[in-house]
Protein backbone atom coordinates (compact mmCIF):
# COMPACT_ATOMS: atom_id res chain seq x y z
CA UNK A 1 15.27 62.53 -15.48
CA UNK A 2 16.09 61.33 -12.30
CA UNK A 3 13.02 60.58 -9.33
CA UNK A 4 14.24 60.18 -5.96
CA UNK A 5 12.44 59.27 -2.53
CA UNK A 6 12.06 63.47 -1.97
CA UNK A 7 13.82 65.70 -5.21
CA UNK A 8 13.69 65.37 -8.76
CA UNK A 9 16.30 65.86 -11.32
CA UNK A 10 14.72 67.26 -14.62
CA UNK A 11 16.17 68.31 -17.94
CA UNK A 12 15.41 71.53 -19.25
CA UNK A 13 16.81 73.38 -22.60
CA UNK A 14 19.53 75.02 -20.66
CA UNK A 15 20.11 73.03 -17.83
CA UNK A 16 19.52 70.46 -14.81
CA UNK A 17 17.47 71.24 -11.93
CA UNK A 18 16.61 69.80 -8.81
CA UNK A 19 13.51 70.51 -7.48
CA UNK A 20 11.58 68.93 -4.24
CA UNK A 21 9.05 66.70 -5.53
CA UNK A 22 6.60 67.95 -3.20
CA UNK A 23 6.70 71.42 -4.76
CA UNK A 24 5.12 70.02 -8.33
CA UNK A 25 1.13 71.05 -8.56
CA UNK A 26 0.97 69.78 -12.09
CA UNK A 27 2.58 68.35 -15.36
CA UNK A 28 1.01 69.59 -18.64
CA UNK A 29 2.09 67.81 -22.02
CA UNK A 30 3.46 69.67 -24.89
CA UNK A 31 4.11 67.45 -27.08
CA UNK A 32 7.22 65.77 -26.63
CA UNK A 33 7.74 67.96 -23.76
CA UNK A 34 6.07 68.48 -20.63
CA UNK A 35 5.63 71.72 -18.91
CA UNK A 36 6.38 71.18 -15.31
CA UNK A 37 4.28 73.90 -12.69
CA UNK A 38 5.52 73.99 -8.53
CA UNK A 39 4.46 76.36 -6.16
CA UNK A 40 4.77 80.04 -6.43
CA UNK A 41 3.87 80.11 -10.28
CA UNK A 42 7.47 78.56 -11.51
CA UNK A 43 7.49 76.41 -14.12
CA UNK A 44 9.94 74.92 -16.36
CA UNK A 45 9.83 73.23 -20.12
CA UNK A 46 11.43 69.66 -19.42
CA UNK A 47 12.42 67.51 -22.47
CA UNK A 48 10.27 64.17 -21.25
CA UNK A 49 7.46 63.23 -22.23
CA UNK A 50 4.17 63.18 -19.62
CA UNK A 51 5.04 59.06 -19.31
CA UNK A 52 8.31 59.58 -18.16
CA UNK A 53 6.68 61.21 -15.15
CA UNK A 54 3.31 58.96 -15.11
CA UNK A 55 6.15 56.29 -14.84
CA UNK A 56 8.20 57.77 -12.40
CA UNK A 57 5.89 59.75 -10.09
CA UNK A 58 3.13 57.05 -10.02
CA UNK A 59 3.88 55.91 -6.60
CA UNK A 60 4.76 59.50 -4.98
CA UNK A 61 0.86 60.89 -4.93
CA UNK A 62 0.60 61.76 -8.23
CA UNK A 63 -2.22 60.62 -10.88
CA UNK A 64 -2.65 61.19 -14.89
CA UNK A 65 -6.00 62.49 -14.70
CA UNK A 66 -6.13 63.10 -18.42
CA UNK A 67 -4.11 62.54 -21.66
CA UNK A 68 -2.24 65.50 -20.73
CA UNK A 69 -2.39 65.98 -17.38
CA UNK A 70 -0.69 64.86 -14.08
CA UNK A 71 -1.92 66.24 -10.32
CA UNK A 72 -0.49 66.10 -7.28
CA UNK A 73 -3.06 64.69 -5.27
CA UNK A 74 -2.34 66.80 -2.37
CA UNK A 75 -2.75 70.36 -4.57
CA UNK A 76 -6.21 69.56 -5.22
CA UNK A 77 -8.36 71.55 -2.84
CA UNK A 78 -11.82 71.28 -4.56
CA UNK A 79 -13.29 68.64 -7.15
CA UNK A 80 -15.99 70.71 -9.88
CA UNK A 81 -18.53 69.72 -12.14
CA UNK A 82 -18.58 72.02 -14.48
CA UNK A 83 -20.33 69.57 -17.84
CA UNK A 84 -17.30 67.48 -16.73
CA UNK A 85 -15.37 66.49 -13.52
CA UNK A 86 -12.68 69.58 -13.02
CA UNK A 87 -9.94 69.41 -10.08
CA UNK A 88 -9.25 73.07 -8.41
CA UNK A 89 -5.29 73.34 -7.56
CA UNK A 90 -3.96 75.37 -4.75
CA UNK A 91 -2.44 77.64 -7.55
CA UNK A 92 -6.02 78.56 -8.71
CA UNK A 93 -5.76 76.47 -12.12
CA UNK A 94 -9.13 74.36 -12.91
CA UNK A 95 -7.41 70.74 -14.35
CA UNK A 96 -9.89 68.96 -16.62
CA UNK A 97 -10.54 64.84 -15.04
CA UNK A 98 -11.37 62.79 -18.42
CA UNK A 99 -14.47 60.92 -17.90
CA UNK A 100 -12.55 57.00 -18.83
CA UNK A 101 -10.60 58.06 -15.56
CA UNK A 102 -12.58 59.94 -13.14
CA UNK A 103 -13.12 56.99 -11.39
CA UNK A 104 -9.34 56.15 -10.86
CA UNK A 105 -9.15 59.35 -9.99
CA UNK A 106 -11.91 59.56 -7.15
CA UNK A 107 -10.19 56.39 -6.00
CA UNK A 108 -6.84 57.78 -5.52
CA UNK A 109 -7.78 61.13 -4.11
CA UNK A 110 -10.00 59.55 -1.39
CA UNK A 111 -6.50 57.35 -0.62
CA UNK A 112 -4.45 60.23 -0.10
CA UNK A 113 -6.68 61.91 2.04
């Protein structure tokens, strides 16, 4: 995987792909894999793990809001509480916010508003 200042180059089973960086609403973990979602309901099955893209993505707007999760800070549209804190996504999806880093979170969504 390559990160650049505006595309990303990601491995998938089949091939390479560059995609703009700004087009990723979330990363999902599946294991040793993540599951990468960008606008319009594409998504591709990279062969990274989630750090890879903590690592890489950290300073581009993006935040692992759980074990498994990473948001682009500028998807989310609503925050929930539904018996936990829950991030709406301009796709529709509901991402869960683990309570050890909802506060991180808040933080970094109020800076990239």
């Amino acid at each position: 995987m390559k990160i650049g200042t505006t595309k990303i180059i990601i491995q998938t089973f089949a091939e390479s792909l560059i995609i703009p960086i700004a087009s990723i609403v979330h990363i999902v973990a599946e294991g040793s894999y993540s599951r990468v979602y960008c606008d319009g309901g594409v998504q591709y099955l990279v062969c990274e793990n989630l750090g890879a893209f903590e690592t890489g993505l950290s300073e581009g707007g993006f935040n692992r809001c759980h074990d498994s999760h990473i948001i682009n800070l500028v998807k989310v549209i609503k925050l929930l509480k539904h018996g936990g804190l829950m991030a709406k996504l301009t796709s529709g999806e509901q991402i869960p916010i683990s309570r050890r880093m909802s506060k991180a979170f808040q933080c970094a969504i109020s800076a990239a508003t």
